[in-house]
Protein backbone atom coordinates (compact mmCIF):
# COMPACT_ATOMS: atom_id res chain seq x y z
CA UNK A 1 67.39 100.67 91.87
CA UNK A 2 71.54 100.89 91.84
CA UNK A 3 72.98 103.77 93.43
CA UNK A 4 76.99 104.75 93.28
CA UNK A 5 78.54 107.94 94.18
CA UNK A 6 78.38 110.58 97.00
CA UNK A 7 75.28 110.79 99.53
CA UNK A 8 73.79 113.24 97.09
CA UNK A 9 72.61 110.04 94.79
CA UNK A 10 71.40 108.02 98.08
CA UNK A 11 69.08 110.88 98.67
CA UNK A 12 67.83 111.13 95.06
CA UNK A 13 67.38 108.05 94.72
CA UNK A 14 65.67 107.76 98.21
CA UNK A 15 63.46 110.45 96.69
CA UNK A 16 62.76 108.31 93.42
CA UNK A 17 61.41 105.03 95.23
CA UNK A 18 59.29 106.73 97.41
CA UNK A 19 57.41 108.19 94.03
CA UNK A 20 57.33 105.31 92.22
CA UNK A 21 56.67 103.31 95.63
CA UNK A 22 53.33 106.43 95.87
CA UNK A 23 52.66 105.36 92.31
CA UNK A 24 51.49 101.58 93.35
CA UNK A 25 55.21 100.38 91.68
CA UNK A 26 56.81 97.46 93.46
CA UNK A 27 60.52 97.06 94.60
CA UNK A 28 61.82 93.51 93.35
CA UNK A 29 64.94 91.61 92.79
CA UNK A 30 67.03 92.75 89.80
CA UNK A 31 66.03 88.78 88.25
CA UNK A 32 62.81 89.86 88.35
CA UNK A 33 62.73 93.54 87.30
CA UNK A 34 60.94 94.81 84.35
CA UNK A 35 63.22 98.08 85.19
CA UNK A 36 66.29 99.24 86.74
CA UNK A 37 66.91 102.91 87.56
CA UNK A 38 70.70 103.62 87.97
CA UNK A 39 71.98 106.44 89.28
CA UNK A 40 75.59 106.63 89.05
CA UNK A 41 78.36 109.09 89.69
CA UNK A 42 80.65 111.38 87.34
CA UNK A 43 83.22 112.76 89.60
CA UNK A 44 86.16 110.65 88.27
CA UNK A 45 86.45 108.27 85.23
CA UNK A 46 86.37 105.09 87.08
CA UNK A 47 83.33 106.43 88.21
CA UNK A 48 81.92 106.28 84.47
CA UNK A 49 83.52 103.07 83.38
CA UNK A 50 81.45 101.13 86.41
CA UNK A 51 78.31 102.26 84.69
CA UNK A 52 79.30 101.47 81.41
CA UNK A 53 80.06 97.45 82.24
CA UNK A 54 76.81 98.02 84.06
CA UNK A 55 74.80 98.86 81.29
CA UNK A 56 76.51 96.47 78.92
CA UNK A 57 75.16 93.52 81.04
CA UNK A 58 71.37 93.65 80.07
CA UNK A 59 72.43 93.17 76.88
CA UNK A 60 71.53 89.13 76.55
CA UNK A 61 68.36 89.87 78.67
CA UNK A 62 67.52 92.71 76.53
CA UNK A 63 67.98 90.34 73.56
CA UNK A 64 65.85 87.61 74.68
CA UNK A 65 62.94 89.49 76.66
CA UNK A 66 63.34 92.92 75.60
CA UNK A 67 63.72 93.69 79.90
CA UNK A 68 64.68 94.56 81.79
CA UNK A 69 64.22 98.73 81.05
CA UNK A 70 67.22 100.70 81.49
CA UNK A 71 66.95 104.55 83.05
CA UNK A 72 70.02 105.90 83.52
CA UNK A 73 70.01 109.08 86.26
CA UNK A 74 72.39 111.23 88.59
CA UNK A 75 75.42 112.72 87.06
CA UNK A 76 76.58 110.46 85.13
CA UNK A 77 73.45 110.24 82.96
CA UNK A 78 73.90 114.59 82.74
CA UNK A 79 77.47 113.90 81.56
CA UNK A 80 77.50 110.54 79.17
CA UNK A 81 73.41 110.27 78.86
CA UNK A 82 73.08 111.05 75.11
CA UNK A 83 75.95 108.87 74.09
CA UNK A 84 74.07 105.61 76.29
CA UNK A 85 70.93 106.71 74.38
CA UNK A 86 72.80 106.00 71.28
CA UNK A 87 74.46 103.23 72.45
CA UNK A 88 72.67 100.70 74.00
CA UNK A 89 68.52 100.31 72.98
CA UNK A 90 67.68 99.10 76.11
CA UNK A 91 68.57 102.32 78.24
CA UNK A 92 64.88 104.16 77.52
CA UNK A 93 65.80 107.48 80.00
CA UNK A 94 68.43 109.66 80.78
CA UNK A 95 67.75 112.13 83.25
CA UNK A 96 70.20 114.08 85.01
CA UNK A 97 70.05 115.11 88.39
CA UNK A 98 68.52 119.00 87.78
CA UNK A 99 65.44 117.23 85.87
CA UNK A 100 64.70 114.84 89.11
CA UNK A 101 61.63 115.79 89.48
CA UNK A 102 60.72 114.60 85.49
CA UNK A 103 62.09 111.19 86.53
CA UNK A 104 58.84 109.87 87.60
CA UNK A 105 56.33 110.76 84.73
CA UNK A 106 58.80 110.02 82.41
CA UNK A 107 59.11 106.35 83.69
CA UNK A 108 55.57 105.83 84.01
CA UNK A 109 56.14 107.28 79.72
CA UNK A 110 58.69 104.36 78.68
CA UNK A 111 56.58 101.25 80.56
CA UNK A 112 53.67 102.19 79.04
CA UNK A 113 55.46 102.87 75.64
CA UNK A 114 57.53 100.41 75.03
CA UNK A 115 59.14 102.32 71.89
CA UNK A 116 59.38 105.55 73.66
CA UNK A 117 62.93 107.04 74.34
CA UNK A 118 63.27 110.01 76.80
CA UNK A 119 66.12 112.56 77.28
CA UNK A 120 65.22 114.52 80.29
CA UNK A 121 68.77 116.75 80.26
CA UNK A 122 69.00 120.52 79.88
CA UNK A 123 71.49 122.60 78.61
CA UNK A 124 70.61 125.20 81.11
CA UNK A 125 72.56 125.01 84.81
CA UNK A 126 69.96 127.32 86.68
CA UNK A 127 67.32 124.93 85.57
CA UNK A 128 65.98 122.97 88.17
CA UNK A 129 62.62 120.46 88.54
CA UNK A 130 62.66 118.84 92.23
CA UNK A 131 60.89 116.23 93.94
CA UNK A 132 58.56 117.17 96.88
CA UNK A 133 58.26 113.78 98.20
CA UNK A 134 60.01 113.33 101.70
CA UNK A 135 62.23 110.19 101.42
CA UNK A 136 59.65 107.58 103.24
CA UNK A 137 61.18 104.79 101.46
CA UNK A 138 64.70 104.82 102.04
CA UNK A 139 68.07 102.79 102.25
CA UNK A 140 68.49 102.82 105.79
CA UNK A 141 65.33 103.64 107.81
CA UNK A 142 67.38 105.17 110.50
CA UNK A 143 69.79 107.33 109.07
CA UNK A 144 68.64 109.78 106.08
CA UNK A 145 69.80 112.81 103.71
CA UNK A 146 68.23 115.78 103.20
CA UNK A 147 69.92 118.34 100.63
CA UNK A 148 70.08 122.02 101.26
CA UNK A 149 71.52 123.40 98.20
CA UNK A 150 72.27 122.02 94.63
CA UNK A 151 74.98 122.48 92.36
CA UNK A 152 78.06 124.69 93.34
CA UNK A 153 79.87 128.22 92.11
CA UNK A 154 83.47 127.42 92.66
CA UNK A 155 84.81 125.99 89.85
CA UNK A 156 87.75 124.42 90.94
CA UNK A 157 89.95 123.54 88.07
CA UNK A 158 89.41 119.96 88.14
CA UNK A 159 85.86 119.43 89.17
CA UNK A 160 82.76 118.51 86.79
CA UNK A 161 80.00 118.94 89.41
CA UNK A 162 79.00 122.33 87.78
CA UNK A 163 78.56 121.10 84.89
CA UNK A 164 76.58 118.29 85.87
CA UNK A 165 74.57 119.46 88.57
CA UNK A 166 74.51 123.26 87.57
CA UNK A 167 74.81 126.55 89.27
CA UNK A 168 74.34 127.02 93.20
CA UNK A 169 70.82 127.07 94.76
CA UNK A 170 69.57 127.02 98.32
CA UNK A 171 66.14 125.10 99.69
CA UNK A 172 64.02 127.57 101.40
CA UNK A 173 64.74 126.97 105.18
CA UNK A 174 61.18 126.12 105.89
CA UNK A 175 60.68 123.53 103.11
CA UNK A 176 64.37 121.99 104.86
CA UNK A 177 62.83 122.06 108.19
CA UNK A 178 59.58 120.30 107.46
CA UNK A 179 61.76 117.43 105.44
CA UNK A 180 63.77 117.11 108.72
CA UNK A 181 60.58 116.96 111.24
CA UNK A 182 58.57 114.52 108.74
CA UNK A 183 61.97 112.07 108.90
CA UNK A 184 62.01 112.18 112.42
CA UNK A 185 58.35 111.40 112.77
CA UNK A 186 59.41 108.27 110.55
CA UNK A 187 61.61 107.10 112.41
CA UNK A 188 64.96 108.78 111.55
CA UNK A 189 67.79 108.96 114.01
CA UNK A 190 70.44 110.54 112.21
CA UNK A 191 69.97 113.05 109.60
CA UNK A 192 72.91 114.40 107.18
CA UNK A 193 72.87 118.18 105.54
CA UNK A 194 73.74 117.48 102.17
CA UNK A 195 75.70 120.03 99.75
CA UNK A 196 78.64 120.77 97.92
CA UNK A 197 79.24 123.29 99.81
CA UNK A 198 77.06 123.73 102.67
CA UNK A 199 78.53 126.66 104.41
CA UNK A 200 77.43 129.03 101.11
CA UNK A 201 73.93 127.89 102.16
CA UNK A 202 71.64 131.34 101.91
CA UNK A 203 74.08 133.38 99.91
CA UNK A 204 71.74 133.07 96.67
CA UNK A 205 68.44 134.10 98.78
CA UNK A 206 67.14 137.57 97.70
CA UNK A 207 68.58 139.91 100.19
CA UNK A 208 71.35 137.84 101.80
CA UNK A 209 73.95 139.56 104.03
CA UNK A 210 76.08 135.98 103.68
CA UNK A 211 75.60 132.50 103.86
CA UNK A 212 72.65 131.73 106.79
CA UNK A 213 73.88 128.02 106.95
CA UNK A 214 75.02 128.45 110.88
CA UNK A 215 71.96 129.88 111.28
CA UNK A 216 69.86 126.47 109.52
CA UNK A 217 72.64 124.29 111.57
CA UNK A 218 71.08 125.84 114.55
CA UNK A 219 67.42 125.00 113.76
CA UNK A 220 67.75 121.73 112.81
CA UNK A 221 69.13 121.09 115.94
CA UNK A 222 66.64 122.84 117.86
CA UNK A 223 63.42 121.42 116.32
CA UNK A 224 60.63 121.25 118.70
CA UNK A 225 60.87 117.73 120.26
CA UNK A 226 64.22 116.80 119.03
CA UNK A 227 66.06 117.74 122.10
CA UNK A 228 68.42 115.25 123.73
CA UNK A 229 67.00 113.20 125.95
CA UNK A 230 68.31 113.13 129.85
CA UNK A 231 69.67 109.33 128.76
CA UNK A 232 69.93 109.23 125.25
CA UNK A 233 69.90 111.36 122.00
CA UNK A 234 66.50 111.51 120.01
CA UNK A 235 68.21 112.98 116.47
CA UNK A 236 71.69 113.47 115.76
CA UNK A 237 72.65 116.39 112.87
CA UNK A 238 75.88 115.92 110.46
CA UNK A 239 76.64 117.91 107.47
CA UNK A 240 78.59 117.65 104.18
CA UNK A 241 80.92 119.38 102.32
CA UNK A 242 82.72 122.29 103.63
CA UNK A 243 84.73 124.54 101.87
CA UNK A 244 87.87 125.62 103.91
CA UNK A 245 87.66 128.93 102.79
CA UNK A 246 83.88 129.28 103.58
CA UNK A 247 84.46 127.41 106.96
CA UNK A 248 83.61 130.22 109.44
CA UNK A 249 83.66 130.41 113.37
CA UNK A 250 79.38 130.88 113.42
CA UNK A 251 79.16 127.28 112.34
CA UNK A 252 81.95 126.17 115.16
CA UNK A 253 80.03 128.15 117.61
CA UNK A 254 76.83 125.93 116.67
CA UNK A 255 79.10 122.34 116.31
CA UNK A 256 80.45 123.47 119.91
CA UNK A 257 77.04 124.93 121.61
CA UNK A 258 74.45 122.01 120.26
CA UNK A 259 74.49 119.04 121.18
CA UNK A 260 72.60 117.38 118.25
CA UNK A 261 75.22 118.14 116.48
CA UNK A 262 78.00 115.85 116.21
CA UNK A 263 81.68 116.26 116.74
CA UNK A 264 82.58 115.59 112.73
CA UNK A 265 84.22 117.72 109.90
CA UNK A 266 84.67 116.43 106.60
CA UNK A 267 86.67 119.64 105.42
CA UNK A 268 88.69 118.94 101.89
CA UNK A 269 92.22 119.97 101.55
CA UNK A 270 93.00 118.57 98.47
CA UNK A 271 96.89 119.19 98.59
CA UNK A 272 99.14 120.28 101.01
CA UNK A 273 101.11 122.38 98.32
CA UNK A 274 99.83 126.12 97.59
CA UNK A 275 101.33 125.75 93.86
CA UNK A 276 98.68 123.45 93.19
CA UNK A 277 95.71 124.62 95.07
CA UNK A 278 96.25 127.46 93.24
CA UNK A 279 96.13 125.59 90.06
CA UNK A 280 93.60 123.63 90.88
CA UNK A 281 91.70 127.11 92.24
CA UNK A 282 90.92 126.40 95.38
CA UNK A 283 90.66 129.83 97.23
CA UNK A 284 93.22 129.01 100.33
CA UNK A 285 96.18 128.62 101.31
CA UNK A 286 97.78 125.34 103.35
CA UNK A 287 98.27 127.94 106.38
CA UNK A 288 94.83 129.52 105.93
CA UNK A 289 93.14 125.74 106.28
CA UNK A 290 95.60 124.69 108.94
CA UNK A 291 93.94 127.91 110.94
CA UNK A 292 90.65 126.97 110.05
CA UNK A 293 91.72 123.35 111.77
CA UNK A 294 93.08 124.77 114.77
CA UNK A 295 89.82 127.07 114.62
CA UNK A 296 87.39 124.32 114.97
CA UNK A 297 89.55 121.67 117.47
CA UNK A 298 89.90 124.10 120.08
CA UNK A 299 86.27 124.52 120.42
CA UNK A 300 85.32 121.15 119.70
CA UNK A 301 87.41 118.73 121.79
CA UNK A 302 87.80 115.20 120.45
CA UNK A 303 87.02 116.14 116.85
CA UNK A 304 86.72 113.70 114.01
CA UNK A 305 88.28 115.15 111.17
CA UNK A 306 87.62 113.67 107.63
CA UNK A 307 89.12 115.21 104.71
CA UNK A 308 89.56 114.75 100.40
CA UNK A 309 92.83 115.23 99.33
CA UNK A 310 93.74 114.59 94.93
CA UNK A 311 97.79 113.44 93.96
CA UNK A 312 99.10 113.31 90.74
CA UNK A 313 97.26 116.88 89.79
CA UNK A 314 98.74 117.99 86.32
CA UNK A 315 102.26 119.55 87.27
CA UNK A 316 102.50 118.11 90.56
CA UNK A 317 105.84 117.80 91.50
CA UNK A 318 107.64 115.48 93.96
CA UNK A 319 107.97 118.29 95.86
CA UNK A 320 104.62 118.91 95.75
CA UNK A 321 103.71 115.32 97.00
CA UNK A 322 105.88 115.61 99.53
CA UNK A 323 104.01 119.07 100.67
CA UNK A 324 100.76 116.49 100.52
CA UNK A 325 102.76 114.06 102.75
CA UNK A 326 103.53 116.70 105.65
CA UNK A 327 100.11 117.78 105.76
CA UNK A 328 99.20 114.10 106.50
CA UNK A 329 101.76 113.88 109.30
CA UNK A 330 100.99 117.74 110.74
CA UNK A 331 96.99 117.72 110.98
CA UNK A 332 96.92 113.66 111.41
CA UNK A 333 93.06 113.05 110.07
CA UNK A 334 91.01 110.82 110.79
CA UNK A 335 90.74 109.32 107.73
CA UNK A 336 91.35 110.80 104.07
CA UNK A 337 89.51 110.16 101.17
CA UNK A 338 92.00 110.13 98.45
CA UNK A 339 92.20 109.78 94.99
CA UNK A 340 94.42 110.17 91.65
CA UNK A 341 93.80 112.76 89.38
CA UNK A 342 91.06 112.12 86.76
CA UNK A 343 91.03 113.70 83.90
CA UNK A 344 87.11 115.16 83.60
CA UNK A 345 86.26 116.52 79.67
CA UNK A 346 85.10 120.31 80.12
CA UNK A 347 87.29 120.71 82.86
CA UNK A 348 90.05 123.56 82.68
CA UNK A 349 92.61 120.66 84.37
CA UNK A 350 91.93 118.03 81.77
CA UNK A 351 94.04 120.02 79.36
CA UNK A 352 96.59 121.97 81.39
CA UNK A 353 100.47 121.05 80.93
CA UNK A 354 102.31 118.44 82.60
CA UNK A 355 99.90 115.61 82.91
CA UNK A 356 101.99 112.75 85.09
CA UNK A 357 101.91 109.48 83.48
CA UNK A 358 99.51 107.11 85.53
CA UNK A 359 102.17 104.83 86.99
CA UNK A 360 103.16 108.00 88.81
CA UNK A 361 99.88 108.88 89.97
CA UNK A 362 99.25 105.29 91.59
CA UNK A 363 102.45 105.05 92.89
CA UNK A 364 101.81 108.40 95.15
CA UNK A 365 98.31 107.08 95.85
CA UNK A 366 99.66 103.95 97.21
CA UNK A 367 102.28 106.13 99.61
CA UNK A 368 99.70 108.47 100.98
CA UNK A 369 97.70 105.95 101.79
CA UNK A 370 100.49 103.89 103.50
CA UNK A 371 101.13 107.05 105.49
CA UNK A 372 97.19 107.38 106.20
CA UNK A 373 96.28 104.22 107.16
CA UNK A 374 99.51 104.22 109.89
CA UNK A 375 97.93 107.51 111.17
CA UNK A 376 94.29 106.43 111.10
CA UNK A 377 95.56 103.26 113.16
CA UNK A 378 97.53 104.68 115.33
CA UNK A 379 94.16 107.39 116.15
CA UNK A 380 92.21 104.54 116.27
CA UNK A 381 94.02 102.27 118.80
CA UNK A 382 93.79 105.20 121.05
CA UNK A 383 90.50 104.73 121.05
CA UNK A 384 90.18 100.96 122.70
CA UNK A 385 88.47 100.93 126.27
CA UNK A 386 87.14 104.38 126.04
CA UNK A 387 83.18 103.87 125.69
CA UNK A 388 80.94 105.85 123.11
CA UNK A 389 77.12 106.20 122.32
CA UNK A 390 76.16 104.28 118.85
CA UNK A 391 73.63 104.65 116.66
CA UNK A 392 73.05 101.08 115.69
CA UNK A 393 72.20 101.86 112.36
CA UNK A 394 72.43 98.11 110.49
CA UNK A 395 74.03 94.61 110.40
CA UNK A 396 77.39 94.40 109.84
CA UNK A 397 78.79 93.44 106.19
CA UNK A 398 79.39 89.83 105.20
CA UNK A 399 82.92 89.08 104.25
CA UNK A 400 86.02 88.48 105.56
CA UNK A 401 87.83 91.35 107.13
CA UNK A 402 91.33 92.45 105.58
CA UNK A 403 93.92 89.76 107.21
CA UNK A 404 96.84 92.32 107.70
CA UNK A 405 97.22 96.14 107.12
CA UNK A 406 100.47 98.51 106.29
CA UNK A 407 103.48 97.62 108.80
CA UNK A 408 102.29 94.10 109.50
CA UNK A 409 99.44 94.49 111.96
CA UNK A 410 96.64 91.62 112.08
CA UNK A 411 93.53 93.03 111.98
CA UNK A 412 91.74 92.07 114.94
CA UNK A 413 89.52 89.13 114.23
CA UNK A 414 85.34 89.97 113.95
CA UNK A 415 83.69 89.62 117.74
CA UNK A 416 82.07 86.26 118.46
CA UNK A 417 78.09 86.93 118.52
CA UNK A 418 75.41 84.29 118.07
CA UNK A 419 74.26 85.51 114.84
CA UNK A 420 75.05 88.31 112.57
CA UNK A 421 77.18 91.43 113.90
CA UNK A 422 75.61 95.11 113.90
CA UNK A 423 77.61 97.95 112.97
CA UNK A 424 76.72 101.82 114.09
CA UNK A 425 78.88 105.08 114.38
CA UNK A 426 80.01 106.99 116.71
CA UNK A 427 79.45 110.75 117.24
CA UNK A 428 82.87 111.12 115.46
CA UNK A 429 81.49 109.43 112.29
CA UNK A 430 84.04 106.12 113.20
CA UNK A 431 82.37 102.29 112.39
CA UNK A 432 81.79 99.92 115.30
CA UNK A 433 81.36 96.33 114.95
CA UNK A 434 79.85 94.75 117.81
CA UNK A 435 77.85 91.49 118.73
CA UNK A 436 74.25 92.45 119.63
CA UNK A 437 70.62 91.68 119.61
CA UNK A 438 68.28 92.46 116.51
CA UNK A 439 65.93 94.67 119.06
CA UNK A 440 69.17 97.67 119.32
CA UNK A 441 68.55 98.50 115.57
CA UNK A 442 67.88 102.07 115.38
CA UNK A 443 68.58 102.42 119.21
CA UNK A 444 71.83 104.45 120.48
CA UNK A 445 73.79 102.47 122.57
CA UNK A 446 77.08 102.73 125.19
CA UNK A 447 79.65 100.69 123.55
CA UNK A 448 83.28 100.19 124.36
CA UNK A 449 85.72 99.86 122.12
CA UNK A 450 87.67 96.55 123.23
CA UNK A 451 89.58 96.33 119.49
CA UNK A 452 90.26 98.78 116.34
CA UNK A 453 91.72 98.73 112.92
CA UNK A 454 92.24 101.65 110.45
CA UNK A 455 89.10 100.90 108.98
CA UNK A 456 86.64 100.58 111.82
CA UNK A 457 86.35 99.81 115.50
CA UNK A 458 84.94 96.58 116.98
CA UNK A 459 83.04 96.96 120.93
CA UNK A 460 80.93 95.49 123.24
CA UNK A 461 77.57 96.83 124.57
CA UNK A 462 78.01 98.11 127.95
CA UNK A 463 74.39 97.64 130.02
């Protein structure tokens, strides 16, 4: 199984394996697969060009063994499925992600038929077909999904996702709740509400005064047995996306009052400029989020703040960038996850006026995130001899570290450790590096930072 995009195809795939996992099916090396299920991402064009060189390398396997079987899933198969059908024989399945629950039946169809050809998409965005397996075979034991709502209402201007995953929908709570407890009784340590837009959560339930998702923030954090611990945490709660203009104080009154909950807000801007929010119809204003920031940082001291911000939007001006720039230097995030505009087919952006050529879009990509990684740095250096508790969640990656970073700085060389380094985050969502024995996986641990970089931290256990 290959997974690429947002948390959203980690869970779904999660889901996947642990059906065909229930089904007697066997998790091997790609060398020795007689399939490969690849669920890939639509969000920006790069996106889609990664999983068409994917697909075009089981072409001389295809050729000489007829295998490995290609399924294609996730957005990406909603968006370009029909066209891989056509184009390659060896991808069998497309199945976006509101068929999900198809997936498995219809794989068991195309091993067992070797000329069989299955396109599992719908036309129709309030269709849905889920999964009820709890994720029991997962990436990470330790750390796990679980989605509350699919698809999303808003329509901003330059966004596929309701196209591809269809029109909003809420879990019922209860269904949520027992998916959380079963996790935890597996092992879990960390679990992540997953949404496009969490904070709608509710709205679509029969009856609904307004979103409940404070209310289901609350819950999950309160689940019988879950409380902290008088030394350690048992479960710690995150959540992802918020909308700014959905953001309300109920859900900083739970962040601030539980303590399962961790101190971490990925909330998108996506410019600093009104003129192109408005274009790209995002329903707020740059002073409306900054008071939603100031909202949630004077209740919840020490806040990790995460946000998405787009440059080179059709009509952006350097004025505009500039606006984008400020916002950087004002609300100083912890770290940004930027892109350039993308043009998405279907989208109302991908054919407004005054496209920039991309030379200008990379060359304000590469300046806001000059400007970025100085702030993350600087945030981040703040952090050394101050001491945190770490969910040791895996090793570390193999690799080289970047040798140097914006302004000159050398990185900070990896810490010397007998064998392989472990990595974990903190309750602010920031990597730490740190020597330590194989036993701490899936432990939380005190660990000070001695060291940091503006892409992670490196520590020491303190006993």
């Amino acid at each position: 199984m290959k997974v690429w995009g947002c948390q959203m195809n980690v869970y779904d795939s999660d889901r996947v394996r642990t059906a065909l996992s229930a089904r007697g099916w066997e998790e091997t090396s790609e060398e020795a697969a007689e399939l490969v299920v690849i669920t890939g991402c639509s969000v920006r064009a790069k996106a889609e060009q990664k999983v068409w060189s994917e697909l075009g390398r089981y072409e001389p396997s295809w050729r000489k063994n007829r295998r490995p079987v290609v399924a294609l899933a996730g957005c990406v198969a909603q968006s370009m499925g029909k066209r891989a059908l056509s184009r390659f024989p060896w991808v069998r399945l497309v199945s976006g992600p509101r068929h999900i629950g198809m997936l498995p039946d219809g794989l068991q169809r195309v091993m067992d038929n070797p000329g069989a050809r299955l396109n599992l998409l719908d036309d129709d965005p309030r269709a849905f077909f889920d999964l009820p397996e709890v994720t029991a075979r997962r990436e990470n034991p330790y750390r796990a999904y679980v989605t509350i709502a699919h698809g999303c209402d808003n329509f901003c201007s330059y966004c596929i996702v309701p196209y591809v995953r269809g029109r909003f929908l809420s879990r019922p709570k209860e269904d949520i709740l027992r998916e959380v407890r079963a996790l935890v009784e597996d092992g879990v340590r960390e679990i992540t509400l997953l949404g496009q837009n969490v904070n709608s959560y509710g709205k679509d339930f029969p009856g609904a005064d307004g979103p409940a998702f404070a209310s289901l923030l609350r819950s999950v954090a309160r689940i019988e047995g879950l409380e902290r611990g008088a030394r350690e945490p048992a479960l710690r709660v995150r959540f992802v996306t918020s909308l700014p203009q959905d953001f309300t104080r109920d859900i900083v009154e739970v962040m601030a009052e539980e303590p399962a909950v961790c101190p971490s807000l990925n909330l998108p801007i996506q410019a600093g400029s009104d003129r192109v929010l408005k274009l790209m119809n995002r329903k707020y204003t740059y002073a409306e989020y900054l008071e939603k920031v100031r909202m949630v940082r004077s209740a919840v001291p020490g806040l990790g703040l995460t946000t998405d911000l787009i440059v080179g939007f059709p009509g952006e001006t350097e004025e505009d960038f500039e606006a984008s720039l400020r916002a950087l230097e004002e609300i100083r995030f912890d770290l940004v996850h930027s892109a350039a505009y993308s043009e998405r087919e279907g989208t109302p952006a991908a054919t407004m006026p005054g496209a920039l050529p991309q030379q200008v879009r990379l060359e304000r990509l590469t300046r806001l995130n000059a400007a970025q990684d100085a702030i993350t740095l600087s945030i981040n250096q703040g952090l050394v001899g101050k001491t945190y508790p770490v969910l040791v969640d895996s090793y570390a990656p193999r690799g080289p570290a970047p040798t140097s970073k914006p302004g000159g700085e050398l990185c900070p060389p990896a810490p010397p450790t007998g064998g392989r380094p472990l990595q974990g985050r903190t309750p602010t969502d920031k990597v730490v590096i740190f020597p330590g024995d194989e036993a701490l996986l899936g432990q939380f641990v005190n660990v000070r930072i001695t060291a940091a970089e503006s892409w992670c931290l490196h520590g020491e256990v303190v006993r």
